[in-house]
C-alpha atoms as a PDB file:
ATOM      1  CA  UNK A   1       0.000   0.000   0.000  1.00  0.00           C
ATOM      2  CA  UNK A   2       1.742   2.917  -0.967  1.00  0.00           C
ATOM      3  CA  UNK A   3       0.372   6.450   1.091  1.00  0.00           C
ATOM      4  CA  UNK A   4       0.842  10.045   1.458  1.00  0.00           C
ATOM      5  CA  UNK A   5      -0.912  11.696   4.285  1.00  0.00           C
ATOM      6  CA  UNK A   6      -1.745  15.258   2.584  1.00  0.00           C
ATOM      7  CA  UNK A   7      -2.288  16.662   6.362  1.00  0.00           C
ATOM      8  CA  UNK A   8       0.146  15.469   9.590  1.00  0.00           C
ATOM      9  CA  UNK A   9       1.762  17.342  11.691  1.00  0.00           C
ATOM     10  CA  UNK A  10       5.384  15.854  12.141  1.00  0.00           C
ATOM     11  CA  UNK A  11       7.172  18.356  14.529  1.00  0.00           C
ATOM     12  CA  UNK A  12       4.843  16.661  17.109  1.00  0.00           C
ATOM     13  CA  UNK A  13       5.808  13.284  16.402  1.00  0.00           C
ATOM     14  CA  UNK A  14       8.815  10.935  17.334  1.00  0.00           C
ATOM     15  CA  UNK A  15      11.062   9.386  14.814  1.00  0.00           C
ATOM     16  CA  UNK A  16       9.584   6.112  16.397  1.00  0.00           C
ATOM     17  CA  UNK A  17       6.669   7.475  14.290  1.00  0.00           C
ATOM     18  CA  UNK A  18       8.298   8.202  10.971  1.00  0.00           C
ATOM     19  CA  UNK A  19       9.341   4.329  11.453  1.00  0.00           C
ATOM     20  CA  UNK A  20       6.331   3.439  11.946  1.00  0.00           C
ATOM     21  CA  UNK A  21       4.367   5.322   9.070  1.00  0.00           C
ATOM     22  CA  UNK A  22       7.477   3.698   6.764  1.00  0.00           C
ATOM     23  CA  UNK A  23       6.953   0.600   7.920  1.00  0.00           C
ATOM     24  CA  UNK A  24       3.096   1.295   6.886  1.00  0.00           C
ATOM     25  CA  UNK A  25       3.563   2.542   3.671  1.00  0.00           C
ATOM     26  CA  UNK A  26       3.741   5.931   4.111  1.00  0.00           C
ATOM     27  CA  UNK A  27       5.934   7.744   1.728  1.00  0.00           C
ATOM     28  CA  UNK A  28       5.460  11.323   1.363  1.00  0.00           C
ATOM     29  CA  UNK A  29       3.353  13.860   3.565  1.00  0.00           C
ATOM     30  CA  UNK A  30       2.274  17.708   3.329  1.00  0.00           C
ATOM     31  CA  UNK A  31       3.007  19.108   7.081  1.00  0.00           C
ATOM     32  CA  UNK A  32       0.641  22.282   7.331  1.00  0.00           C
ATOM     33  CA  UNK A  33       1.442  25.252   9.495  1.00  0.00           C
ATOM     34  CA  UNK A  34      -0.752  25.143  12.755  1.00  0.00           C
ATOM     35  CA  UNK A  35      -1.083  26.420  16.262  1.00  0.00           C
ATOM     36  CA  UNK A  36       2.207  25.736  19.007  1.00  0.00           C
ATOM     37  CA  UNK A  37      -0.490  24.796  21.589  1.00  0.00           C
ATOM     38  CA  UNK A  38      -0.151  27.916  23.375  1.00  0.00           C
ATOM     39  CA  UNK A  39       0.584  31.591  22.284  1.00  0.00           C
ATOM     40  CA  UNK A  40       3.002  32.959  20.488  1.00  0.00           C
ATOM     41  CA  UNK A  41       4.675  36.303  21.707  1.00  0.00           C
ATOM     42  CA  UNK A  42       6.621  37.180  18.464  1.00  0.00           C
ATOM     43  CA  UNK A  43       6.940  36.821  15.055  1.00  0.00           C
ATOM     44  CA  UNK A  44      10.658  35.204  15.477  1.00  0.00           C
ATOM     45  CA  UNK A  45       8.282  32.304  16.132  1.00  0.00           C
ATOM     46  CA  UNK A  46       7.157  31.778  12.933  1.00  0.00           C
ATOM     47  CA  UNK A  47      10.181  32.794  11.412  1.00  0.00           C
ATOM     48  CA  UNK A  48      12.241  30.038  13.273  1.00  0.00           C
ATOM     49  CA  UNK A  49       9.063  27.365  12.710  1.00  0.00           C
ATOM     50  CA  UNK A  50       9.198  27.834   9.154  1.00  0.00           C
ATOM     51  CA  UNK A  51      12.897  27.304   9.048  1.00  0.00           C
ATOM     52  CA  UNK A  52      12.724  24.333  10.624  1.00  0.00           C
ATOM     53  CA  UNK A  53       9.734  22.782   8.406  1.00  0.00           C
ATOM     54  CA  UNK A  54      11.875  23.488   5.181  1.00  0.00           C
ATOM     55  CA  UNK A  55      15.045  22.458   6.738  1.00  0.00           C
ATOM     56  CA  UNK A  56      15.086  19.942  10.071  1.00  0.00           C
ATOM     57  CA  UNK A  57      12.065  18.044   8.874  1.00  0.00           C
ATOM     58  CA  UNK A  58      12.534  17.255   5.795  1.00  0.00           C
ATOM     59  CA  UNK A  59      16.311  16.046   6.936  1.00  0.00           C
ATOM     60  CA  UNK A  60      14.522  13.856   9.385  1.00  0.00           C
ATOM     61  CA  UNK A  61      11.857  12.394   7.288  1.00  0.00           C
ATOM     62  CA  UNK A  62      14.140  11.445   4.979  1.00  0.00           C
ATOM     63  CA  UNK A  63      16.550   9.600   7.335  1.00  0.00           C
ATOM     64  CA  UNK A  64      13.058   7.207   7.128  1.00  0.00           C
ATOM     65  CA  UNK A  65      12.494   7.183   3.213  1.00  0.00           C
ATOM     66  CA  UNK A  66       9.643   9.637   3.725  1.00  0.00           C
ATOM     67  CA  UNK A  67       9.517  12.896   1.119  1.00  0.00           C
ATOM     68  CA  UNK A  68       8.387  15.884   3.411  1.00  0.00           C
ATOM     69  CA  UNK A  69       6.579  19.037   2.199  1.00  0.00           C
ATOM     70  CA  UNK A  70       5.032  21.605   3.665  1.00  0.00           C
ATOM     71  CA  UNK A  71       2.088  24.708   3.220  1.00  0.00           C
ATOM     72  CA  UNK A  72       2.979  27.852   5.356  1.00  0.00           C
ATOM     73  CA  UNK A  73       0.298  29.973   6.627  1.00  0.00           C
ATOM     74  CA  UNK A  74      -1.044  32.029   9.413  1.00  0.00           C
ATOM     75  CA  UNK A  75      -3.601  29.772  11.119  1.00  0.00           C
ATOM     76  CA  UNK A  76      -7.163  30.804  12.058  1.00  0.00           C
ATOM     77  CA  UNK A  77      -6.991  30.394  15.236  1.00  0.00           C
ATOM     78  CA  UNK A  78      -3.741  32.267  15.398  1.00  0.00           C
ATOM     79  CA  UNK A  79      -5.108  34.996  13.308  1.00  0.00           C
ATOM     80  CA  UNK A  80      -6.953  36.683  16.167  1.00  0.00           C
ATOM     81  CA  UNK A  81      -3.740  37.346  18.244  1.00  0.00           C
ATOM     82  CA  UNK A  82      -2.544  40.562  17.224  1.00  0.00           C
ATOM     83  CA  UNK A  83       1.124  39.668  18.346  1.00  0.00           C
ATOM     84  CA  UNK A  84       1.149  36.826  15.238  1.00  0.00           C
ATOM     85  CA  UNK A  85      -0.332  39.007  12.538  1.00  0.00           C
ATOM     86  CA  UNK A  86       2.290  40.366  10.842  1.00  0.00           C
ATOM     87  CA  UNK A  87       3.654  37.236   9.973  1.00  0.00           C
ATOM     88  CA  UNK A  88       1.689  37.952   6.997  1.00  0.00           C
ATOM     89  CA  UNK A  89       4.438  40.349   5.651  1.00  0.00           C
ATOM     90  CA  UNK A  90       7.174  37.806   6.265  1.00  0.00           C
ATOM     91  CA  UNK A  91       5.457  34.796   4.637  1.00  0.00           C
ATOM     92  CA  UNK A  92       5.382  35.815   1.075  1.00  0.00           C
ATOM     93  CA  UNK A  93       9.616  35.128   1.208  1.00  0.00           C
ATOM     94  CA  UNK A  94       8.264  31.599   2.422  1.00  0.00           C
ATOM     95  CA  UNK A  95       5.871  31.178  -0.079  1.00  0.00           C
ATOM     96  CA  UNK A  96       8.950  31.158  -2.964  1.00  0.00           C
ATOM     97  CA  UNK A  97      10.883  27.870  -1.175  1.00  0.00           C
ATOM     98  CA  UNK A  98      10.940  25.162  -2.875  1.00  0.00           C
ATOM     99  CA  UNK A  99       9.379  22.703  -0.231  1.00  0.00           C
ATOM    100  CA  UNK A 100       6.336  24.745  -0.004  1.00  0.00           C
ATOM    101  CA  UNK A 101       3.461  23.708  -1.923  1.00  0.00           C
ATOM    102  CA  UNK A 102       0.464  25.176  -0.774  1.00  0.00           C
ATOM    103  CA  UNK A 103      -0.579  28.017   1.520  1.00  0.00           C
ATOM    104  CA  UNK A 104      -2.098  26.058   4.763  1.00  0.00           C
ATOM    105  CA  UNK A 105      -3.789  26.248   6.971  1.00  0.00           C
ATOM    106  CA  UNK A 106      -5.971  29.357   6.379  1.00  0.00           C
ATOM    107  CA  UNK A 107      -9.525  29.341   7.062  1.00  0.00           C
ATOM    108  CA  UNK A 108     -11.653  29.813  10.370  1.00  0.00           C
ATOM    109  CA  UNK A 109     -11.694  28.589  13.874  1.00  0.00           C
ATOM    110  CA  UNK A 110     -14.254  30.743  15.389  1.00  0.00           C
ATOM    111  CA  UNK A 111     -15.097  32.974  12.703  1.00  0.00           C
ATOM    112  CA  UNK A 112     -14.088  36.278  13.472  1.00  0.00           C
ATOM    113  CA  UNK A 113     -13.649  39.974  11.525  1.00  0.00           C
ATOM    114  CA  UNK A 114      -9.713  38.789  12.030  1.00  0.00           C
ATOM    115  CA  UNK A 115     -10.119  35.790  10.707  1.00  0.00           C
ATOM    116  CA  UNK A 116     -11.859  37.356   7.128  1.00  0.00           C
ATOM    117  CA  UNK A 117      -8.965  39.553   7.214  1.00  0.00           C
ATOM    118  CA  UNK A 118      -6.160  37.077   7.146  1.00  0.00           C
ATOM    119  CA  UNK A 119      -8.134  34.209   5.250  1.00  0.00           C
ATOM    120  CA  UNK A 120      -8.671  37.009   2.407  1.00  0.00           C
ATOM    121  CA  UNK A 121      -5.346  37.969   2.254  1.00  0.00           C
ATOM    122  CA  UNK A 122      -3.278  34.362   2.281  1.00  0.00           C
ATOM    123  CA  UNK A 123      -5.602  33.435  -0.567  1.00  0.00           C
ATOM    124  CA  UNK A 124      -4.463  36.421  -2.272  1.00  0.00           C
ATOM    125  CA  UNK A 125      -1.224  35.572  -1.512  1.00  0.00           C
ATOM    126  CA  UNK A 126      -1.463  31.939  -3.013  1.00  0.00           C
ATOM    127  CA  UNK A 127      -3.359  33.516  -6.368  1.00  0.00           C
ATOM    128  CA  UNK A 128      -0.043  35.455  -6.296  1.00  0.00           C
ATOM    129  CA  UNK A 129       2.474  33.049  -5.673  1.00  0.00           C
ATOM    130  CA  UNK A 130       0.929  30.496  -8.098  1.00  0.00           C
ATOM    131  CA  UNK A 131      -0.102  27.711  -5.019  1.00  0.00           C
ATOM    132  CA  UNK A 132      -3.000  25.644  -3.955  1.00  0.00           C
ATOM    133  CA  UNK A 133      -4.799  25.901  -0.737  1.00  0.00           C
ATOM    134  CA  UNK A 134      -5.550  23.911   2.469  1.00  0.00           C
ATOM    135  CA  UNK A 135      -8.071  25.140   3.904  1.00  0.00           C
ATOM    136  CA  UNK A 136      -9.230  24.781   8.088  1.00  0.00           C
ATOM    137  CA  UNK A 137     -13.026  24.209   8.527  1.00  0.00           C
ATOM    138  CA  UNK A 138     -14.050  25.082  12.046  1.00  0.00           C
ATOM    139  CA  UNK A 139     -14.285  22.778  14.787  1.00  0.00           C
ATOM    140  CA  UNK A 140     -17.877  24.195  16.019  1.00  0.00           C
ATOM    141  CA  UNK A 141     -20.060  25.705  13.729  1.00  0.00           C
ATOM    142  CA  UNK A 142     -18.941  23.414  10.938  1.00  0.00           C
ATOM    143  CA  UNK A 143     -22.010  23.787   8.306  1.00  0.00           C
ATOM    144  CA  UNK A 144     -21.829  27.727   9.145  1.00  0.00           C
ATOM    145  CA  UNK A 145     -17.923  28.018   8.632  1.00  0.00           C
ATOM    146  CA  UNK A 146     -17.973  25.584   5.663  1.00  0.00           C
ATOM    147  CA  UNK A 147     -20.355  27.705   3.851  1.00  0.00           C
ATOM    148  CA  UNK A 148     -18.783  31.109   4.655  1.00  0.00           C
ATOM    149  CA  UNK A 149     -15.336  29.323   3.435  1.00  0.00           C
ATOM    150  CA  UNK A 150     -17.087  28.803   0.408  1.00  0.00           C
ATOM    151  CA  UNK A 151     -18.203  32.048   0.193  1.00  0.00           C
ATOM    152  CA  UNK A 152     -15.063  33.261   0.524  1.00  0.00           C
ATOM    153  CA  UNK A 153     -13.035  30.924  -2.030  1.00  0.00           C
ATOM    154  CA  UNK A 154     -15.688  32.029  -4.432  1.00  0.00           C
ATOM    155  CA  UNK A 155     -14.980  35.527  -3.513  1.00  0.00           C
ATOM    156  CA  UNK A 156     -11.542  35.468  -3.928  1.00  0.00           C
ATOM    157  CA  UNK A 157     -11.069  34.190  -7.388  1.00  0.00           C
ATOM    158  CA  UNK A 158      -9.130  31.678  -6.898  1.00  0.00           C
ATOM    159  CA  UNK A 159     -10.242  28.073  -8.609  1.00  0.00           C
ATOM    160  CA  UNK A 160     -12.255  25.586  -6.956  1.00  0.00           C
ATOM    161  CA  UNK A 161      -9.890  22.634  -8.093  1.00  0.00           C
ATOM    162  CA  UNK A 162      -6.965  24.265  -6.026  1.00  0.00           C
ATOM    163  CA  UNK A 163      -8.566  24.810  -2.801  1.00  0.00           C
ATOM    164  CA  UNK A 164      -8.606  21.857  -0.397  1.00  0.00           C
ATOM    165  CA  UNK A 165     -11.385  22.160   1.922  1.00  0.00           C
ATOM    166  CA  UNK A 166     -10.275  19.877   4.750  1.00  0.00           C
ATOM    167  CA  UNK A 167     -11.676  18.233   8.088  1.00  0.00           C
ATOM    168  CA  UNK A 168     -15.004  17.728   6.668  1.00  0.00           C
ATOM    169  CA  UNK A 169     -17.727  15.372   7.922  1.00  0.00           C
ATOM    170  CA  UNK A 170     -21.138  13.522   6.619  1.00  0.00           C
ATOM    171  CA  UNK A 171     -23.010  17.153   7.107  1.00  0.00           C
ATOM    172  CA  UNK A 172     -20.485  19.291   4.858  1.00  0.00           C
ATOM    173  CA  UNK A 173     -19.160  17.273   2.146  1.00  0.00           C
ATOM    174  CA  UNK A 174     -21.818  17.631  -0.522  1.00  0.00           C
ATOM    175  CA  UNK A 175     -21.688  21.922  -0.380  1.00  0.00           C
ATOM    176  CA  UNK A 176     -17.455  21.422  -1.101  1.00  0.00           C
ATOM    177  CA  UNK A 177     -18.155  18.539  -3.733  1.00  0.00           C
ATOM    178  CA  UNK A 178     -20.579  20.989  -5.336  1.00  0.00           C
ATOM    179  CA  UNK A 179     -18.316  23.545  -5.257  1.00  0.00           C
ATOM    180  CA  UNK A 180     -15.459  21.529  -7.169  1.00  0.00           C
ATOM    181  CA  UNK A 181     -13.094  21.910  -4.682  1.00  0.00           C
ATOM    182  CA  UNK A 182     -10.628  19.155  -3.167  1.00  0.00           C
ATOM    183  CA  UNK A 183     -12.058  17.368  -0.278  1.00  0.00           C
ATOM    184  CA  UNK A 184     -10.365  16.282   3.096  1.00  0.00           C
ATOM    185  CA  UNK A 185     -10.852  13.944   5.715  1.00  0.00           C
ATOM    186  CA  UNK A 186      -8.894  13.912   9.150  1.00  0.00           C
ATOM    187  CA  UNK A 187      -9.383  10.584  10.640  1.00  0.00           C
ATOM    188  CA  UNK A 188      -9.167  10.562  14.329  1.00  0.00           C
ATOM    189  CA  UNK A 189      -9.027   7.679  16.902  1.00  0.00           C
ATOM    190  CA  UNK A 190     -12.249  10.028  19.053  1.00  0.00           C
ATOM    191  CA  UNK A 191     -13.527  12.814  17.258  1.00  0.00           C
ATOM    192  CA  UNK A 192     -13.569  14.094  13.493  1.00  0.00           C
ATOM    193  CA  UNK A 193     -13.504  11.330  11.375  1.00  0.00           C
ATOM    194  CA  UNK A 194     -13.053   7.216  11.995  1.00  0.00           C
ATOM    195  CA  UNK A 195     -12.323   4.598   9.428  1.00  0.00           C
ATOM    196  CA  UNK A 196     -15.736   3.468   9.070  1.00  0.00           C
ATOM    197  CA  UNK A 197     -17.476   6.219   8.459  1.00  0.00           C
ATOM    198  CA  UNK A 198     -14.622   7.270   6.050  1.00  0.00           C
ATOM    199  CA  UNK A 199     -15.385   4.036   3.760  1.00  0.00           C
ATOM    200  CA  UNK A 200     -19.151   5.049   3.909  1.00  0.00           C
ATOM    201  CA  UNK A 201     -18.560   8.583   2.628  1.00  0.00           C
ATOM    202  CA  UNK A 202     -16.314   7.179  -0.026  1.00  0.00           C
ATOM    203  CA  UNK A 203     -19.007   4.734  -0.729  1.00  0.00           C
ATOM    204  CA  UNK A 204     -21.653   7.355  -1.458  1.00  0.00           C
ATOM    205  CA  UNK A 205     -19.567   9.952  -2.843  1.00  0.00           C
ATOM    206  CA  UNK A 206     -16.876   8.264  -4.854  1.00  0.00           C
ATOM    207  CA  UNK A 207     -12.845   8.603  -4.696  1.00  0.00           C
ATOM    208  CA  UNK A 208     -12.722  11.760  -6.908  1.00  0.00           C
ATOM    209  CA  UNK A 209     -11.024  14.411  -5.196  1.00  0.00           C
ATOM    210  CA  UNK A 210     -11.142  13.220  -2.029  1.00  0.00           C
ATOM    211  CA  UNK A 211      -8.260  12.801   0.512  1.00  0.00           C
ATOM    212  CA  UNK A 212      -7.546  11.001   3.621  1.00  0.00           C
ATOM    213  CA  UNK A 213      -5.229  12.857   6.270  1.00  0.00           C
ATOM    214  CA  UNK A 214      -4.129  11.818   9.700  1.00  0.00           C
ATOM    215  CA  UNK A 215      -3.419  15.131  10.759  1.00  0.00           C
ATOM    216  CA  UNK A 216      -1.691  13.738  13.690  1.00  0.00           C
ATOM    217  CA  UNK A 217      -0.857  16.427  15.933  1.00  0.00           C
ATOM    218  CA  UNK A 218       0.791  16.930  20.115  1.00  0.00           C
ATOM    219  CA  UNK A 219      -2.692  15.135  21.132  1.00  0.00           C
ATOM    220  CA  UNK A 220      -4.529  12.068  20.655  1.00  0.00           C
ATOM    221  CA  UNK A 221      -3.848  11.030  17.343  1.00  0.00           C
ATOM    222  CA  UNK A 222      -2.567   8.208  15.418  1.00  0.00           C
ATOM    223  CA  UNK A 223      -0.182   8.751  11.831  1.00  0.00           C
ATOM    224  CA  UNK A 224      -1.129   5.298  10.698  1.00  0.00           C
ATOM    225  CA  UNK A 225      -5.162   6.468  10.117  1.00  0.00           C
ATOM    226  CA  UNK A 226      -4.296   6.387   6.676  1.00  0.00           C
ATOM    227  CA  UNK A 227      -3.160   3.179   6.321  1.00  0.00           C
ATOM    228  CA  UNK A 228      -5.942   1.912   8.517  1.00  0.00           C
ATOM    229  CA  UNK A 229      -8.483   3.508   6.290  1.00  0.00           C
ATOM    230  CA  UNK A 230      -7.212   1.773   3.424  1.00  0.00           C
ATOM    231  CA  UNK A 231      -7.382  -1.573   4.714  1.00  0.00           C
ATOM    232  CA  UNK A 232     -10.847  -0.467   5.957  1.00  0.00           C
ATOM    233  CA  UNK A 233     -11.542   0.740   2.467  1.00  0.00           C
ATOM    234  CA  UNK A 234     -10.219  -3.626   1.337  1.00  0.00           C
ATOM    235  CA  UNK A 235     -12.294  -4.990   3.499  1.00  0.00           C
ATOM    236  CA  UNK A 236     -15.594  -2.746   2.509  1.00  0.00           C
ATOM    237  CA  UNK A 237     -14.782  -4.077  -1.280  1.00  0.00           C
ATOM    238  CA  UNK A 238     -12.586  -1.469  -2.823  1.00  0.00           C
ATOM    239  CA  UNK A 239     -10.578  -2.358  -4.912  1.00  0.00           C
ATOM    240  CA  UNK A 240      -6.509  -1.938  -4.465  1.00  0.00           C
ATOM    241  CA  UNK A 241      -6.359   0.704  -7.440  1.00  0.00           C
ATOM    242  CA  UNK A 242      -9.363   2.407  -5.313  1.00  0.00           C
ATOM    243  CA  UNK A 243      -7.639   2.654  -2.466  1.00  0.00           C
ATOM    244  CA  UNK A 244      -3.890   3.722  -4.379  1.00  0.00           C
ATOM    245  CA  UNK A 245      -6.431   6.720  -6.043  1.00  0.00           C
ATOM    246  CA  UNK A 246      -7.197   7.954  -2.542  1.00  0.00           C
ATOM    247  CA  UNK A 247      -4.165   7.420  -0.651  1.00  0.00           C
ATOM    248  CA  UNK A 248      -1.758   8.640  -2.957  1.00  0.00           C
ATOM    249  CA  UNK A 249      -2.626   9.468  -6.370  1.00  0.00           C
ATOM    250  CA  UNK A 250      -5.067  12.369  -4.901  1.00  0.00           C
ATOM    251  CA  UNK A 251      -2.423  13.842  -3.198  1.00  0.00           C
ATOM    252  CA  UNK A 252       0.101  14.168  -5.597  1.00  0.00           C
ATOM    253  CA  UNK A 253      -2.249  15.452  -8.032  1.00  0.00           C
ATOM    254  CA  UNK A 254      -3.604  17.754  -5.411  1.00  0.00           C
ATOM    255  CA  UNK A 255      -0.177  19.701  -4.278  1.00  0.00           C
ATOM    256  CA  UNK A 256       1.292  18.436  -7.686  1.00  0.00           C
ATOM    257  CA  UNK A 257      -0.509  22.077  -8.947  1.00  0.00           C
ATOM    258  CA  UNK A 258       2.012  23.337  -6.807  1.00  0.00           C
ATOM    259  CA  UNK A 259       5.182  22.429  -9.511  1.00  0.00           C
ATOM    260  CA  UNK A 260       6.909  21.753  -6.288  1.00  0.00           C
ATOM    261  CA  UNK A 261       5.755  17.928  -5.339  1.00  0.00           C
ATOM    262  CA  UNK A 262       9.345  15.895  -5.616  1.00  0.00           C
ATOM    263  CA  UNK A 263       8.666  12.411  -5.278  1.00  0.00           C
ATOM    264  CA  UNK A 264      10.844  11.247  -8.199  1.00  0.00           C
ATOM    265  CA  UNK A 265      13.597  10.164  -6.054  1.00  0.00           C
ATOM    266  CA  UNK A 266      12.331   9.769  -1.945  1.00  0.00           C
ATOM    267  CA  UNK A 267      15.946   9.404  -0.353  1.00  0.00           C
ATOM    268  CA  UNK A 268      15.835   6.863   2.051  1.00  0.00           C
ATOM    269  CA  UNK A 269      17.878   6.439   4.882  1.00  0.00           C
ATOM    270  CA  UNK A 270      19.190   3.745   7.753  1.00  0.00           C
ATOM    271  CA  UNK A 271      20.427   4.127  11.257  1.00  0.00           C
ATOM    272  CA  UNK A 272      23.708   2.550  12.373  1.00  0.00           C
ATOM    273  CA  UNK A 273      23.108   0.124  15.046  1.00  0.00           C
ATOM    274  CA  UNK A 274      26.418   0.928  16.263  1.00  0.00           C
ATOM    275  CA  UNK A 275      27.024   4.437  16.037  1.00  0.00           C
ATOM    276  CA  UNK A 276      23.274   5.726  16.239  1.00  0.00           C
ATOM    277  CA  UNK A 277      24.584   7.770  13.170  1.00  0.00           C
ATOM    278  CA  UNK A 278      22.424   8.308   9.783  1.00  0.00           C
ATOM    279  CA  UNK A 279      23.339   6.983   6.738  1.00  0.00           C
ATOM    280  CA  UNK A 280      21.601   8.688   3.664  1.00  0.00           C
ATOM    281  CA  UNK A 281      21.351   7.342   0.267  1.00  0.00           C
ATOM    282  CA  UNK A 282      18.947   8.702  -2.940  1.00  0.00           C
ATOM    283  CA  UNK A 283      16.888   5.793  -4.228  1.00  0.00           C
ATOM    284  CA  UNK A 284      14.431   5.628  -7.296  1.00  0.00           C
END
């Protein structure tokens, strides 16, 4: 089974992990920008968090044959802090990186004037800059926010097929597939999304343009929902080409829009039982 989780959060997970998702299948991801887990007090922050998605990261994901990329963004929910705003001037240097290929997360948490504000102008940006969009839905509110994300997308100019309208559930799905745009699926040990219901949805609505993320963060989460899902997805009936569509051709041709996707030659990498020291080597 070969997998890229579009949506995971890797600076939160242990290299135990990255082992793990190999082991699994897993060989690229798309690490969005998102919220520390508490406040930020500068824009150094960012600056130093960006740095070390495009550089660290991807250094340690490959040590595990794993091609990482990344969308930079402002989240929503740190959009209302007016210390974090003007990380909006900084980011459009980001936005050039190779690495980067899609603006992410943007979208709304609670829906607020300063939430418009920034979700307007990082769409703007990625019109500018030539680069899809991952989009947050709300965790409350979810029809509401859905359809004033919508809205906005609409508003905006930017094309349906490169906007990724993620965390989506059995009430919002239809509105995005009507829209045209890409949609996403976190799938969550508790809450959001569970394997089940995933193969249902896929089930009534088909594998086109939909994708299935982990977005395994700092709390409960698991980075091998993918690969459960498609197993889930072989034991409903799919098929194996069904289940390569959702878990890894939909990606790439997703943040392939970007021009930016390398997946051509996924270095892989092995750890010296002796030394503890990493041994790199490219491999087709």
């Amino acid at each position: 089974m070969r997998i890229f989780d579009p949506h995971i959060h890797m600076t939160s997970r242990t290299t135990d992990d990255y082992e793990a998702m190999r082991a699994a299948g897993v060989e690229a991801v798309v690490e969005p920008a998102f919220w520390l887990g508490q406040p930020r007090t500068s824009v150094g922050s960012f600056v130093d968090y960006f740095d070390g998605l495009l550089g660290w990261e991807r250094f340690r994901a490959a040590q595990f044959g794993i091609a990482h990329h990344c969308a930079l963004a402002l989240n929503p929910k740190e959009a209302n802090d007016p210390r974090c705003v003007e990380v909006l001037d900084v980011l459009p240097r980001y936005l050039a990186k190779d690495g980067v290929v899609a603006v992410g997360e943007v979208g709304y948490d609670s829906m607020t004037p300063e939430e418009d504000t920034a979700f307007a102008r990082q769409l703007e940006l990625a019109l500018r800059h030539d680069l899809p969009v991952l989009v947050h839905t709300p965790h409350r509110d979810k029809q509401a926010g859905t359809r004033r994300t919508l809205d906005v997308v609409r508003e905006s100019g930017l094309a349906p097929e490169r906007v990724l309208v993620d965390h989506l559930n059995e009430t919002t799905v239809a509105m995005v597939a009507d829209a045209g745009c890409w949609m996403g699926f976190s799938v969550y040990p508790d809450t959001k999304m569970d394997e089940k219901r995933m193969v249902a949805l896929l089930g009534e609505h088909g594998t086109d343009r939909m994708l299935v993320n982990s977005a395994a963060d700092w709390g409960r989460s698991d980075p091998l929902k993918t690969h459960k899902t498609g197993l889930a997805m072989l034991d409903a009936g799919f098929t194996a080409t069904d289940v390569e569509k959702v878990l890894w051709h939909n990606p790439v041709e997703f943040y392939g829009q970007s021009g930016r996707l390398v997946l051509d030659a996924v270095v892989t990498g092995a750890v010296d039982a002796a030394t503890g020291s990493s041994v790199l080597r490219g491999e087709r």
